[in-house]
PDB file of N, CA and C in Angstrom:
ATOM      1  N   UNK A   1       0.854  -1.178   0.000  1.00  0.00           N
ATOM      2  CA  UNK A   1       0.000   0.000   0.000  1.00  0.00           C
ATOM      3  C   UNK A   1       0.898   1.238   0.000  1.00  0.00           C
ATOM      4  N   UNK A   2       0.735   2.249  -0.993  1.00  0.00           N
ATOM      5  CA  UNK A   2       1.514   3.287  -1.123  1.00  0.00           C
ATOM      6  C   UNK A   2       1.095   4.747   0.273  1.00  0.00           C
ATOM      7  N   UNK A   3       2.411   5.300   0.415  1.00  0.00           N
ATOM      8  CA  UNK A   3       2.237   6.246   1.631  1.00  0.00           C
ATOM      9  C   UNK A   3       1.264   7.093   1.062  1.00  0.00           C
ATOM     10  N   UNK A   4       0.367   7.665   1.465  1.00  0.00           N
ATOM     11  CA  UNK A   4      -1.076   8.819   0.777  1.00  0.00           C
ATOM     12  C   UNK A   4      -0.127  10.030   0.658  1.00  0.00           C
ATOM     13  N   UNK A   5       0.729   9.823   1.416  1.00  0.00           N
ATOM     14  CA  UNK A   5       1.080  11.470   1.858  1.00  0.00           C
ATOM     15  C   UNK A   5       1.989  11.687   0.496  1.00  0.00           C
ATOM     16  N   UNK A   6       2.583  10.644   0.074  1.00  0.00           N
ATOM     17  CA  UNK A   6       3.482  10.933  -1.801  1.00  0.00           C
ATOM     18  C   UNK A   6       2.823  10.194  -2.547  1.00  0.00           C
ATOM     19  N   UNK A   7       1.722  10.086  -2.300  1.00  0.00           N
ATOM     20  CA  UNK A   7       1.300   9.124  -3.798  1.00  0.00           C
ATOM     21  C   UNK A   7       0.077  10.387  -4.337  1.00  0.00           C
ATOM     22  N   UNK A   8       0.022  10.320  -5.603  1.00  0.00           N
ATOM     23  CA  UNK A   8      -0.585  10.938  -6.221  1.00  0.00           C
ATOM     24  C   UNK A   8      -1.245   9.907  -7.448  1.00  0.00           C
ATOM     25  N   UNK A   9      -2.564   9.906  -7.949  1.00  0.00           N
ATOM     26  CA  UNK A   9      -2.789   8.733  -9.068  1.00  0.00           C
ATOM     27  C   UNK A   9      -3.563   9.770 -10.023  1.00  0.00           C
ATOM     28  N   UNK A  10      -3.329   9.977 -11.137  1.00  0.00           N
ATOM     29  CA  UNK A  10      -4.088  10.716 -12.606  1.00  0.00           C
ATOM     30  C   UNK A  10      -5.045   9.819 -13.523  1.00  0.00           C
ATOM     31  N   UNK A  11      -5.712  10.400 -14.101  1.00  0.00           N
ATOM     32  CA  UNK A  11      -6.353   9.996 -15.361  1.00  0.00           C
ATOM     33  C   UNK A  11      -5.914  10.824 -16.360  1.00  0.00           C
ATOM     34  N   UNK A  12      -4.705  10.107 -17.218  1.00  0.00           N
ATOM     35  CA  UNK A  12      -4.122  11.255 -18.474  1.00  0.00           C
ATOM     36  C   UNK A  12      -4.795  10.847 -19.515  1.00  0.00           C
ATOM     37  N   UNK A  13      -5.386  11.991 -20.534  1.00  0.00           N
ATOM     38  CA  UNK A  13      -6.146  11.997 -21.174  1.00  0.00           C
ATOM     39  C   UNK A  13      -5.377  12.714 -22.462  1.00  0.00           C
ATOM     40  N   UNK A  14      -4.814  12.368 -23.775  1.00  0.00           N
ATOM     41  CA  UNK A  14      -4.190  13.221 -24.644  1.00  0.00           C
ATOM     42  C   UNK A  14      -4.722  13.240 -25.730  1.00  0.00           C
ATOM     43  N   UNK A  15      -4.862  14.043 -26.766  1.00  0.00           N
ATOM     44  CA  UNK A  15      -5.553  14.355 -28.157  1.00  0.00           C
ATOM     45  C   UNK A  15      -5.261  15.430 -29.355  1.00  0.00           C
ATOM     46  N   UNK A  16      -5.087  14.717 -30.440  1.00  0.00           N
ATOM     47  CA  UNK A  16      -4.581  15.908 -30.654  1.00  0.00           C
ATOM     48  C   UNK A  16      -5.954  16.061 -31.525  1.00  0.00           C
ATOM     49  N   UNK A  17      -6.305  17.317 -31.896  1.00  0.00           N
ATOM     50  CA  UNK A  17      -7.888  17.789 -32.585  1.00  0.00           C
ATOM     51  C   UNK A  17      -7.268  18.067 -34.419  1.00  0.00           C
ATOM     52  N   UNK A  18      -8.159  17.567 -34.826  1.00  0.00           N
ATOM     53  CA  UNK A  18      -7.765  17.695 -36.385  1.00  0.00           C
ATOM     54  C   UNK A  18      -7.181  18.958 -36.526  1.00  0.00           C
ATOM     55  N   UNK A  19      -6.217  19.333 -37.134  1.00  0.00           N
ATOM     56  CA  UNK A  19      -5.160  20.012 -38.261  1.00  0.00           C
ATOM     57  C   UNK A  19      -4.702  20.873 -36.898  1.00  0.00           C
ATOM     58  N   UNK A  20      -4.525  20.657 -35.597  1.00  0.00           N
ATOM     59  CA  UNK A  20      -3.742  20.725 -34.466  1.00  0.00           C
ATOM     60  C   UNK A  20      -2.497  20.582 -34.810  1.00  0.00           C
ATOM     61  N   UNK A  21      -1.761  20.932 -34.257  1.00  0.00           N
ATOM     62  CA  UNK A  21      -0.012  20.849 -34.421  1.00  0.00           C
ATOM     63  C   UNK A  21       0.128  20.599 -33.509  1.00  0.00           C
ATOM     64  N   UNK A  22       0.041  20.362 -32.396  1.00  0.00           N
ATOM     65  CA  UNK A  22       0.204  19.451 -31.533  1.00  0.00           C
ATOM     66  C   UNK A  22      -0.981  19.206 -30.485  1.00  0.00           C
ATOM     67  N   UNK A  23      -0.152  18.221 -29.491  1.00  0.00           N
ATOM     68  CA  UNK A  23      -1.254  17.568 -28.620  1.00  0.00           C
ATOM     69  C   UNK A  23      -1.458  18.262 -27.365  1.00  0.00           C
ATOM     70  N   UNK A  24      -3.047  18.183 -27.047  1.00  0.00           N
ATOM     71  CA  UNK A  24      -3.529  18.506 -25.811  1.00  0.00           C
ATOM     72  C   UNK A  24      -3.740  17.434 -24.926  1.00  0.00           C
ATOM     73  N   UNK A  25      -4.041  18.094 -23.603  1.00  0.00           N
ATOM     74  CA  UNK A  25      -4.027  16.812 -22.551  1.00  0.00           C
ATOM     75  C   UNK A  25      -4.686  17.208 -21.691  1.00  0.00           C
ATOM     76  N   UNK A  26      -5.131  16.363 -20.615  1.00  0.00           N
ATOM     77  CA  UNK A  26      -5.661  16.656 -19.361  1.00  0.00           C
ATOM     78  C   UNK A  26      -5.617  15.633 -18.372  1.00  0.00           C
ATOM     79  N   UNK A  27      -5.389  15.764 -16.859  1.00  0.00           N
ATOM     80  CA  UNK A  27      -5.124  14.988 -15.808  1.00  0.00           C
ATOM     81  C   UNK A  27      -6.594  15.108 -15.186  1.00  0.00           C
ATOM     82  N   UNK A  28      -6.801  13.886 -14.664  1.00  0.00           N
ATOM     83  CA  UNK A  28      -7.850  13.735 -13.691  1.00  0.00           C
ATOM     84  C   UNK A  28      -7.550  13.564 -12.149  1.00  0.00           C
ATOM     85  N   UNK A  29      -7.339  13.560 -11.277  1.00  0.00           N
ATOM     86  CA  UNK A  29      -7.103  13.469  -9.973  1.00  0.00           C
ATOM     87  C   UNK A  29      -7.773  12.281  -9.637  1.00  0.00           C
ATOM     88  N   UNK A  30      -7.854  11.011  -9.567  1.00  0.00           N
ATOM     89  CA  UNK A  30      -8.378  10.171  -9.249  1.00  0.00           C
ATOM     90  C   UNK A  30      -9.191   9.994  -7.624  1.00  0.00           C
ATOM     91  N   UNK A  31      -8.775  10.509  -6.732  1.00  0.00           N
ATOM     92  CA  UNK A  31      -8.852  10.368  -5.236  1.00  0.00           C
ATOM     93  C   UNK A  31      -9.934  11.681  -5.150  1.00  0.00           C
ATOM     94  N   UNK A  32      -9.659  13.004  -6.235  1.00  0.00           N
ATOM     95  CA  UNK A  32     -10.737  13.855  -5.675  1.00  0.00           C
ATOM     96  C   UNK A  32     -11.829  14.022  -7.023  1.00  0.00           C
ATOM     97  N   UNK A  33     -11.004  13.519  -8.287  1.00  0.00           N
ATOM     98  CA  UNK A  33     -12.198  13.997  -9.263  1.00  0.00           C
ATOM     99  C   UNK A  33     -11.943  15.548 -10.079  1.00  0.00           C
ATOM    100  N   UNK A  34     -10.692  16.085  -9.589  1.00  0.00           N
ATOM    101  CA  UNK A  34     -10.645  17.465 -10.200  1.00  0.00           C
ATOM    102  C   UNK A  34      -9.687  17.287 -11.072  1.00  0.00           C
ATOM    103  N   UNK A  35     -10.134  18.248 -12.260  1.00  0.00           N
ATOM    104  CA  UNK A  35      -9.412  18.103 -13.878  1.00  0.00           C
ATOM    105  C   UNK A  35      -8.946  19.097 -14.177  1.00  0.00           C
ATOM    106  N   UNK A  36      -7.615  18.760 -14.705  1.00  0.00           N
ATOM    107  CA  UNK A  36      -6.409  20.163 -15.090  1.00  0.00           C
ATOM    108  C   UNK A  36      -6.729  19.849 -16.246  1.00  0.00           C
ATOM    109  N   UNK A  37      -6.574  20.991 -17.395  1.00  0.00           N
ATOM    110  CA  UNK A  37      -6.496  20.793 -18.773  1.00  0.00           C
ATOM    111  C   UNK A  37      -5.073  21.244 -19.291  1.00  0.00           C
ATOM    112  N   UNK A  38      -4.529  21.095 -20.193  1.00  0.00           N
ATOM    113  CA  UNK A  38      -3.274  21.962 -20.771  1.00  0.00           C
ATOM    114  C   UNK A  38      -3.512  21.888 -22.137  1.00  0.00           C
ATOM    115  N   UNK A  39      -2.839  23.124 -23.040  1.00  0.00           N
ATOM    116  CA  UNK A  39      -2.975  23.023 -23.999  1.00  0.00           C
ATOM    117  C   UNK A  39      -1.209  22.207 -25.232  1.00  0.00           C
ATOM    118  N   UNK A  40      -0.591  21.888 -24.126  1.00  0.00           N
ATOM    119  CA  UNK A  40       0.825  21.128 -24.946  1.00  0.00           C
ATOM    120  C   UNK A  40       1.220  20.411 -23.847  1.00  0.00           C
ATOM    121  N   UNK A  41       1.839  19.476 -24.464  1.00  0.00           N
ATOM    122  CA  UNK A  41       2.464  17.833 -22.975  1.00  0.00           C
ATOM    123  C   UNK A  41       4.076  18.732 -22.539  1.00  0.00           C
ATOM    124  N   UNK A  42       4.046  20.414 -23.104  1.00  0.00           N
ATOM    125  CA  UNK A  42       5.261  20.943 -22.094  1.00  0.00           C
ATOM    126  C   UNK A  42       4.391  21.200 -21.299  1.00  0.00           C
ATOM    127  N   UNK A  43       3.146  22.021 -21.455  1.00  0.00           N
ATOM    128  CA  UNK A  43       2.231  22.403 -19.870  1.00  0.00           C
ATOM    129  C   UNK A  43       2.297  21.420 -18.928  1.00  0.00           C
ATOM    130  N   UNK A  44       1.830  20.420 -19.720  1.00  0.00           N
ATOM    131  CA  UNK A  44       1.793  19.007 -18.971  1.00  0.00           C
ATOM    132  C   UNK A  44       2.782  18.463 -17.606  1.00  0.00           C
ATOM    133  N   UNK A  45       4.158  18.378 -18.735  1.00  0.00           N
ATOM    134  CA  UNK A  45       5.500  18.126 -17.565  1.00  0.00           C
ATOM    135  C   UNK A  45       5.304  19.040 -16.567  1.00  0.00           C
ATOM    136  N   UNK A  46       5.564  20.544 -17.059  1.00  0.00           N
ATOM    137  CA  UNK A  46       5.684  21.615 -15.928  1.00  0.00           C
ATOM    138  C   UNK A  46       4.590  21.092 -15.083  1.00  0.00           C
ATOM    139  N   UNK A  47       3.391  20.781 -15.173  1.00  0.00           N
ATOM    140  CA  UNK A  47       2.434  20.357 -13.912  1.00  0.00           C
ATOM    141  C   UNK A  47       3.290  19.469 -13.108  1.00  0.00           C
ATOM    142  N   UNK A  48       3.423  18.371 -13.920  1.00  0.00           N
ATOM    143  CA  UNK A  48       3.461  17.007 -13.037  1.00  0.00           C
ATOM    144  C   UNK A  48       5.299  17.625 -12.444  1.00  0.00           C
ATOM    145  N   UNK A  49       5.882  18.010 -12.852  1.00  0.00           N
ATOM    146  CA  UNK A  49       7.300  18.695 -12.260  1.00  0.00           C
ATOM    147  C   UNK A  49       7.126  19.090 -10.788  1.00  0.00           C
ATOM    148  N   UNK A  50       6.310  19.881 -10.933  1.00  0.00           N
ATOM    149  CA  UNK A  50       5.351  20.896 -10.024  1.00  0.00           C
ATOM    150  C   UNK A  50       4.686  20.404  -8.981  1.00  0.00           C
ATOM    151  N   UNK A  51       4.470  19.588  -9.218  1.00  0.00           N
ATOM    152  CA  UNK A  51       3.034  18.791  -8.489  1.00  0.00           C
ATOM    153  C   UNK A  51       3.748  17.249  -8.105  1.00  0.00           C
ATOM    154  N   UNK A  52       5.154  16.934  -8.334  1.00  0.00           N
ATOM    155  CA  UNK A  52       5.718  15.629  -8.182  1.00  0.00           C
ATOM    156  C   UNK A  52       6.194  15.305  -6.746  1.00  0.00           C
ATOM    157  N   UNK A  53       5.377  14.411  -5.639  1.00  0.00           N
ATOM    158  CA  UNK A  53       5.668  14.477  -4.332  1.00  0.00           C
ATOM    159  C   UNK A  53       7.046  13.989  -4.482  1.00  0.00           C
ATOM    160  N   UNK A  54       7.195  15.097  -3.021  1.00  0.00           N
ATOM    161  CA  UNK A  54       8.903  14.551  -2.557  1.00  0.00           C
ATOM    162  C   UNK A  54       9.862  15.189  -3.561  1.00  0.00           C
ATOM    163  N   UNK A  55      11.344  14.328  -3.510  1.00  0.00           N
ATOM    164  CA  UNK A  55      12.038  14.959  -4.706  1.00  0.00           C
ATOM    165  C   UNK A  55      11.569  13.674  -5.738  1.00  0.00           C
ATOM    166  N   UNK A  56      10.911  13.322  -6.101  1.00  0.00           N
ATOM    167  CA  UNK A  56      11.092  12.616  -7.260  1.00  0.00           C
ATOM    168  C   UNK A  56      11.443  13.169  -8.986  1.00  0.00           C
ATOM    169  N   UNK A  57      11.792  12.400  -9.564  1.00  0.00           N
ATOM    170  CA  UNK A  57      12.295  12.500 -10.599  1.00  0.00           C
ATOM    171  C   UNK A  57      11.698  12.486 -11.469  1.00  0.00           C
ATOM    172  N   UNK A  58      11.205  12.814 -12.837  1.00  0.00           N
ATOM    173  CA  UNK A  58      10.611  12.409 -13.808  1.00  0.00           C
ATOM    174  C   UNK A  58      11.401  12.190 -14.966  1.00  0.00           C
ATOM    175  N   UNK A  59      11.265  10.830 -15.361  1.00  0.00           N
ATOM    176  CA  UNK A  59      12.018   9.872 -16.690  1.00  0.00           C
ATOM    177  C   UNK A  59      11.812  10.838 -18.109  1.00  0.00           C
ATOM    178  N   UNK A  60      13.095  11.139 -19.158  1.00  0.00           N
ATOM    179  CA  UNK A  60      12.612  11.501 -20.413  1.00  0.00           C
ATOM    180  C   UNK A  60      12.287  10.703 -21.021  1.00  0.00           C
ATOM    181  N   UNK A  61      11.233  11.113 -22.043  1.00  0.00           N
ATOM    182  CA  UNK A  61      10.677  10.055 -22.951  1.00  0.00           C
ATOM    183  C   UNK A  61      11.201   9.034 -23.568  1.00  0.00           C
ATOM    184  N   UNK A  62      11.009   8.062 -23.626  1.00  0.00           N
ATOM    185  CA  UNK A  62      11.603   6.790 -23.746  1.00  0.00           C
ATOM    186  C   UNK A  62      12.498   6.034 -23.080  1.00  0.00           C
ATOM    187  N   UNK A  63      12.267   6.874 -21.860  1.00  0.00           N
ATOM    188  CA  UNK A  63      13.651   5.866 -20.844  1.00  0.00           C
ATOM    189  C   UNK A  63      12.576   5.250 -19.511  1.00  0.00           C
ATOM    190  N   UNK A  64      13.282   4.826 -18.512  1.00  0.00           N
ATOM    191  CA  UNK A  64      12.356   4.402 -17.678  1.00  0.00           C
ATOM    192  C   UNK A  64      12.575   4.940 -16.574  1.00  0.00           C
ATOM    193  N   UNK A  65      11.803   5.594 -15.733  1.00  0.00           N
ATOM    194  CA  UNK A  65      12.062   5.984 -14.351  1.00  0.00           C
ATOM    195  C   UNK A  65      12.760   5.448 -13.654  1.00  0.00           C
ATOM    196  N   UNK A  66      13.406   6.077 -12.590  1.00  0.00           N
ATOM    197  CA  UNK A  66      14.259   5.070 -11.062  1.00  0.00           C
ATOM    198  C   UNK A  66      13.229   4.284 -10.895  1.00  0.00           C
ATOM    199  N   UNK A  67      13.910   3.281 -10.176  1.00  0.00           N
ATOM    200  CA  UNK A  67      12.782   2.537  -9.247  1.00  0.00           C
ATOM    201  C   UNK A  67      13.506   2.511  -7.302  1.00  0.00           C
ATOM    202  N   UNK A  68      12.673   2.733  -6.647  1.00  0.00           N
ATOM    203  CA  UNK A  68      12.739   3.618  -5.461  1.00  0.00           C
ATOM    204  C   UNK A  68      13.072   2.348  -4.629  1.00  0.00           C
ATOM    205  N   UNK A  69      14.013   1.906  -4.025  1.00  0.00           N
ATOM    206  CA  UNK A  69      14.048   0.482  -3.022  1.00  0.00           C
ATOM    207  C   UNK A  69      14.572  -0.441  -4.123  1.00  0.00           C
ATOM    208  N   UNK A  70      15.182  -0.589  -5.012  1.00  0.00           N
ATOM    209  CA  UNK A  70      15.293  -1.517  -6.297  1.00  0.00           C
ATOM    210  C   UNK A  70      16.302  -2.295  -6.023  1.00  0.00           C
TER     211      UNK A  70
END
């Protein structure tokens, strides 16, 4: 069972809308139900950067995160 106090769980939602140049997104908060929107997956990072309990890290695309106790 994960500590409440650093766990955080999303519903990521991404799309890109016809003749868009790029993609939009949005997080769901799973535990309360409240929805961030952004309009590019840089808004995106900067959230989850922002919003990342503790010091954790966030993996660049295509690599794989630490794993914490490994």
């Amino acid at each position: 069972m994960p500590n409440h106090s650093c766990y955080t769980s999303y519903l990521l939602r991404v799309w890109r809308s016809e003749g868009a140049t790029g993609c939009r997104a949005s997080l769901e908060n799973v535990a309360t139900g409240e929805r961030v929107g952004f309009a590019s997956l840089a808004a995106l990072m900067d959230f989850l950067e922002a919003h990342a309990p503790g010091e954790a890290v966030l993996a660049a695309p295509g690599t794989r995160p630490p794993q914490v106790g490994a």
